[in-house]
C-alpha atoms as a PDB file:
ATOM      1  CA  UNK A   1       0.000   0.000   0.000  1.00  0.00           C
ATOM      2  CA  UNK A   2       1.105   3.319  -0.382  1.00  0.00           C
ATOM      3  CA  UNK A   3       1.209   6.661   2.016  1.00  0.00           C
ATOM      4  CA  UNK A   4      -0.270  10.253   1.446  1.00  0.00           C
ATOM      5  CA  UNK A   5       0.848  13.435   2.209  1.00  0.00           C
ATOM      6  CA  UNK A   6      -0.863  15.861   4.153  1.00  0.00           C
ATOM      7  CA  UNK A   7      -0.278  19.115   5.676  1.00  0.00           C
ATOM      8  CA  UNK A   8      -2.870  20.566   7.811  1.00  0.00           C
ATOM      9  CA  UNK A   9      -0.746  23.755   9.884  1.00  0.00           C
ATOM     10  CA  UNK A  10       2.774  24.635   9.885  1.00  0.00           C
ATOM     11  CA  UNK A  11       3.501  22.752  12.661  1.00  0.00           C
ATOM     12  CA  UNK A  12       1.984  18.735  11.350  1.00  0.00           C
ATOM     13  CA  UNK A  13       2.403  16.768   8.827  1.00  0.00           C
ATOM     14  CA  UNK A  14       0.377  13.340   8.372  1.00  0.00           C
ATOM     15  CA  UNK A  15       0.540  10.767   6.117  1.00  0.00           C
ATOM     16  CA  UNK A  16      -2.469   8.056   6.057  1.00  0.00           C
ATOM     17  CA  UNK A  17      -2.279   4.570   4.423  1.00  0.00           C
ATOM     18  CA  UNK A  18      -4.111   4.202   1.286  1.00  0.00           C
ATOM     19  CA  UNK A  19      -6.186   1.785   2.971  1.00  0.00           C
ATOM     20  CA  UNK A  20      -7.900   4.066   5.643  1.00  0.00           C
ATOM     21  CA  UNK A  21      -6.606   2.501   8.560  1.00  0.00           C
ATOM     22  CA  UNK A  22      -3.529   3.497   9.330  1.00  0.00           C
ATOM     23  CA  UNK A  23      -1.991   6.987   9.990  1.00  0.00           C
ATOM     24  CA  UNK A  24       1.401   8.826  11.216  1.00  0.00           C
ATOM     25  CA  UNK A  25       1.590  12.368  12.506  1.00  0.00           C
ATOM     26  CA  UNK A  26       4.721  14.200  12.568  1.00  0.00           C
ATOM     27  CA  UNK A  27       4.300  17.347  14.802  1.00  0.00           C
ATOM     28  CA  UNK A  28       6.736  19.786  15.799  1.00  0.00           C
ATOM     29  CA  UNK A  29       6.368  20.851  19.464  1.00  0.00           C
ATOM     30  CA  UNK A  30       7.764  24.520  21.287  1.00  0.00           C
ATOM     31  CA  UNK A  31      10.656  23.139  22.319  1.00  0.00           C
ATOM     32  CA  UNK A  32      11.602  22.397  18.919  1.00  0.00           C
ATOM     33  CA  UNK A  33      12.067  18.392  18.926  1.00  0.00           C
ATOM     34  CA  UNK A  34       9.040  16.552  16.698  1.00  0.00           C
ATOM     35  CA  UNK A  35       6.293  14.377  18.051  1.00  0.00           C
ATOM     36  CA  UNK A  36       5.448  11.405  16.277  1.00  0.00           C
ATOM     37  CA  UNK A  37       2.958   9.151  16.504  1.00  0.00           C
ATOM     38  CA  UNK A  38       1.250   6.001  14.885  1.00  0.00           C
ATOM     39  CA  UNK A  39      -2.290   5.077  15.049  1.00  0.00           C
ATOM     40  CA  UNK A  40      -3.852   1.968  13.451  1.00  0.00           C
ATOM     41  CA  UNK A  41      -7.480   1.761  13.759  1.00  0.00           C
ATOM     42  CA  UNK A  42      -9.406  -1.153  15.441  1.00  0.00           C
ATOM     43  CA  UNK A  43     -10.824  -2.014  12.339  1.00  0.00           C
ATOM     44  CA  UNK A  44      -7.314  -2.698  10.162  1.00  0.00           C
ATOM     45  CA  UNK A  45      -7.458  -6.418   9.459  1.00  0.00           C
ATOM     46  CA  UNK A  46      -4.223  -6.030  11.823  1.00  0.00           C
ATOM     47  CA  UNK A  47      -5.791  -4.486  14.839  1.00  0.00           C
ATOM     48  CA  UNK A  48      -5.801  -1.488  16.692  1.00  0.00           C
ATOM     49  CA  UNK A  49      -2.094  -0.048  17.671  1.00  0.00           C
ATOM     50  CA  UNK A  50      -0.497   3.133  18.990  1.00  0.00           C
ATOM     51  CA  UNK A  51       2.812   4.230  19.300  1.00  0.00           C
ATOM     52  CA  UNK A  52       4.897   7.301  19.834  1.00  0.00           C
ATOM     53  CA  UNK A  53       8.395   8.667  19.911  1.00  0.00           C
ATOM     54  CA  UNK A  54      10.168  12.028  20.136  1.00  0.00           C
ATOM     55  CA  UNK A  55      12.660  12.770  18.089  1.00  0.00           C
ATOM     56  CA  UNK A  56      15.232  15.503  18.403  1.00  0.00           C
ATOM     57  CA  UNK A  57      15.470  17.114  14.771  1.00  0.00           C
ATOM     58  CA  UNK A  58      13.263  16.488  11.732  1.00  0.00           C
ATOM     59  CA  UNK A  59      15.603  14.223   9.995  1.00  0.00           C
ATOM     60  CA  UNK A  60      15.507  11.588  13.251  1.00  0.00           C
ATOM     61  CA  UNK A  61      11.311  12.738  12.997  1.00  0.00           C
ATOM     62  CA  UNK A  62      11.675  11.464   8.953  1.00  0.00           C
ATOM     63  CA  UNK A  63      13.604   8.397   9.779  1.00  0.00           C
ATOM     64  CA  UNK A  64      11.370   7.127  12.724  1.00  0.00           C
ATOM     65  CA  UNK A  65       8.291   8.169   9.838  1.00  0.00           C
ATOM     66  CA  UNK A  66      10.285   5.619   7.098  1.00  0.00           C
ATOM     67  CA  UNK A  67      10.737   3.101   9.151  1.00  0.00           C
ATOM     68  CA  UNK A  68       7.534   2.464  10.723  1.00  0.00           C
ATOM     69  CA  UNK A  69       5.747   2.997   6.684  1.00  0.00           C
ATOM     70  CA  UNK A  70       8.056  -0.316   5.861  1.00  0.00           C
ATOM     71  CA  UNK A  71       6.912  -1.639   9.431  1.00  0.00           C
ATOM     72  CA  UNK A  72       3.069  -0.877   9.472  1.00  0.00           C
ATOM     73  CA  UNK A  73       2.848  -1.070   5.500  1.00  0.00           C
ATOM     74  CA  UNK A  74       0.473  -4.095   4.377  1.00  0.00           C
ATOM     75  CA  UNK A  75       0.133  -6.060   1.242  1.00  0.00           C
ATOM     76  CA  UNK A  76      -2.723  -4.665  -1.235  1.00  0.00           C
ATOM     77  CA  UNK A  77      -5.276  -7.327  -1.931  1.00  0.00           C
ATOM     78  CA  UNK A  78      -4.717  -9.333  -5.428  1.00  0.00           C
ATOM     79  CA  UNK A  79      -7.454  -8.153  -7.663  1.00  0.00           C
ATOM     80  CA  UNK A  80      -6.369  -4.908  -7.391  1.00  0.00           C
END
């Protein structure tokens, strides 16, 4: 499956997974280190799960966000 974009403020960026269930927030908080955070839905075939780390500059934010699309990623029906 793949992962969108999304901006909603200058301070978030999300990405959800193209099946709905899945998303990761990157936010960046006062002190200047970045929040982020994955949340899978109860209803993803996979089941509910949260997690969250801080990270202390946007690239560490970006490589936490990389890893954990690879991690929480899942295989699109065939069919499709």
């Amino acid at each position: 499956m793949s992962w969108t974009e999304s901006t909603p403020d200058d301070t978030t960026t999300e990405w959800e997974r193209s099946d709905g269930h899945a998303n990761i927030r990157m936010r960046r908080r006062h002190d200047g280190s970045f929040a982020v955070r994955f949340d899978r839905l109860f209803q993803a075939p996979e089941g509910q799960f949260y997690k969250r780390e801080t990270a202390e500059s946007e690239p560490a934010a970006k490589a936490i966000i990389e890893a954990w699309q690879t991690e929480f990623d899942v295989e699109q029906p065939s069919g499709r």
